[in-house]
Protein backbone atom coordinates (compact mmCIF):
# COMPACT_ATOMS: atom_id res chain seq x y z
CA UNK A 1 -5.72 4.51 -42.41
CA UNK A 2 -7.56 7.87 -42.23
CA UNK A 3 -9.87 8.00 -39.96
CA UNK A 4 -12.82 10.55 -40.69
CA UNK A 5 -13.77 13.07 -37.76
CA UNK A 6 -16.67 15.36 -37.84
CA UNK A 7 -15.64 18.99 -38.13
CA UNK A 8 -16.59 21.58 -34.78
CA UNK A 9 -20.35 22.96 -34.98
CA UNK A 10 -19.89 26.85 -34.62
CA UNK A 11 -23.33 28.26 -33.86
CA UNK A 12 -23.32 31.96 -35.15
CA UNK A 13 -26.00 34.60 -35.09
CA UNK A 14 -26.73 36.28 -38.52
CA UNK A 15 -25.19 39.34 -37.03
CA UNK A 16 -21.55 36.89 -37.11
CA UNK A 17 -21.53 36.67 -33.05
CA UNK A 18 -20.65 33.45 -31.55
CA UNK A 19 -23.13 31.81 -29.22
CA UNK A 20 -22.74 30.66 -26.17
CA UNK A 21 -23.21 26.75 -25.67
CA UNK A 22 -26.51 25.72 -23.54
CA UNK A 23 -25.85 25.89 -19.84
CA UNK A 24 -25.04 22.29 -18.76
CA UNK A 25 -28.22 20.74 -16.79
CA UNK A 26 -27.53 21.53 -12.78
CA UNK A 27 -27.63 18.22 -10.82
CA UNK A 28 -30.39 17.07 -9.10
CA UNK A 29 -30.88 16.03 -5.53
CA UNK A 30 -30.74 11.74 -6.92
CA UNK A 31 -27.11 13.31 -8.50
CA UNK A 32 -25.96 15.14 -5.31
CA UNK A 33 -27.14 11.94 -3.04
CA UNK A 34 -25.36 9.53 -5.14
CA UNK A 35 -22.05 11.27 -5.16
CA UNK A 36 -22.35 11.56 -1.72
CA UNK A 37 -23.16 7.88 -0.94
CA UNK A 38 -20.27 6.73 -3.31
CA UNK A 39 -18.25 9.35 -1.62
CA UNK A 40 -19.02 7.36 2.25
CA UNK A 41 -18.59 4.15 -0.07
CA UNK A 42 -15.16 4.71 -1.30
CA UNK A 43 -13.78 6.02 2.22
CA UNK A 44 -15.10 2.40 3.88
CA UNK A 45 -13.47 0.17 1.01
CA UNK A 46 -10.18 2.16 1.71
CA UNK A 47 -10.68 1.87 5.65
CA UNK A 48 -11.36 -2.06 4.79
CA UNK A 49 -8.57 -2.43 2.73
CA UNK A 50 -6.41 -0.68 5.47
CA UNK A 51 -7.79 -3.38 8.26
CA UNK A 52 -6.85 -6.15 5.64
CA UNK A 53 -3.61 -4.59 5.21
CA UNK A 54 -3.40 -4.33 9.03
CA UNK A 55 -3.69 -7.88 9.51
CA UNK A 56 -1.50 -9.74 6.91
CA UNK A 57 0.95 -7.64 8.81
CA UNK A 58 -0.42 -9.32 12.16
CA UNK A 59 -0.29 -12.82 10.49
CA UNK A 60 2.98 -12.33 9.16
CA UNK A 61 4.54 -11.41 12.33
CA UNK A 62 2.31 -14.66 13.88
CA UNK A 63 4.13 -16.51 11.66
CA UNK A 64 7.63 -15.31 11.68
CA UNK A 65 8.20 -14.90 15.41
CA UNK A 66 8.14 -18.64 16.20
CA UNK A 67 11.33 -18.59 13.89
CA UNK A 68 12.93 -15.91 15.10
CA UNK A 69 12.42 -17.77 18.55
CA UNK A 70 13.83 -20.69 17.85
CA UNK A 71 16.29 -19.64 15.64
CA UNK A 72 17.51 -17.47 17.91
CA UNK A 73 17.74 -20.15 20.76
CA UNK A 74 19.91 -22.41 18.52
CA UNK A 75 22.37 -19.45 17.58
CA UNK A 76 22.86 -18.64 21.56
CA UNK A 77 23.01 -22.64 22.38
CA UNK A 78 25.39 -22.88 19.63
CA UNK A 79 27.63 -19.99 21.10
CA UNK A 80 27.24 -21.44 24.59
CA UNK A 81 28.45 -24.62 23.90
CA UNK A 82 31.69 -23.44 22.02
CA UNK A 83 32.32 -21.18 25.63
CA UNK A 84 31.37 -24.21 27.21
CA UNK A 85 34.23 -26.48 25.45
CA UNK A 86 36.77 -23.97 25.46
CA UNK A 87 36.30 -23.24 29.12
CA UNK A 88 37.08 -26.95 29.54
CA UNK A 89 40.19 -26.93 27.30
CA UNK A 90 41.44 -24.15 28.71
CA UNK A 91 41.31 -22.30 25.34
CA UNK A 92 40.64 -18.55 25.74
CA UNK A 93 36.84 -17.41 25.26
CA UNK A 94 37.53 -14.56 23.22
CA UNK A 95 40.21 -14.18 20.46
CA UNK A 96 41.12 -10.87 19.20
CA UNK A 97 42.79 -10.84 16.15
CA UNK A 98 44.62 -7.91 14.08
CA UNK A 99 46.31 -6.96 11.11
């Protein structure tokens, strides 16, 4: 399928010199004060999106610490308890094995 595309305009003097395109409209003080308030706009949404960032990370560890507590209470009652039943066998602690 051939798609058909308009050829370039060149604008030439009589005299066979180019000319120069029109001088592109200079912005206007609505232009210059809406860049500038999208500007402020687009720094707050990142600054938001940092914050929400911020605090999954703050909910996250609010939820993971209570299993790292406990989890980490059952490993070291586990452990003392085996201590505890050697020590009562008379079984060492501590066995160090090697190759």
């Amino acid at each position: 399928m051939e798609t058909h595309r308009t050829p370039p305009v060149l604008d030439m003097t009589p005299e066979g010199e180019f000319r120069h395109p029109p001088a592109p409209p200079q912005p206007g003080w609505l232009d210059r004060t809406l860049a500038r308030v999208g500007g402020v706009a687009l720094l707050i949404a990142l600054i938001a999106g940092g914050l929400v960032l911020a605090s999954l990370a703050v909910v996250f560890v609010g939820l993971i610490l209570p299993v790292l507590l406990v989890a980490g209470l059952i490993g070291a009652g586990s452990i003392w308890w085996r201590l505890r039943r050697a020590r009562q066998q008379g079984r060492p602690v501590f066995v160090v094995m090697r190759r």
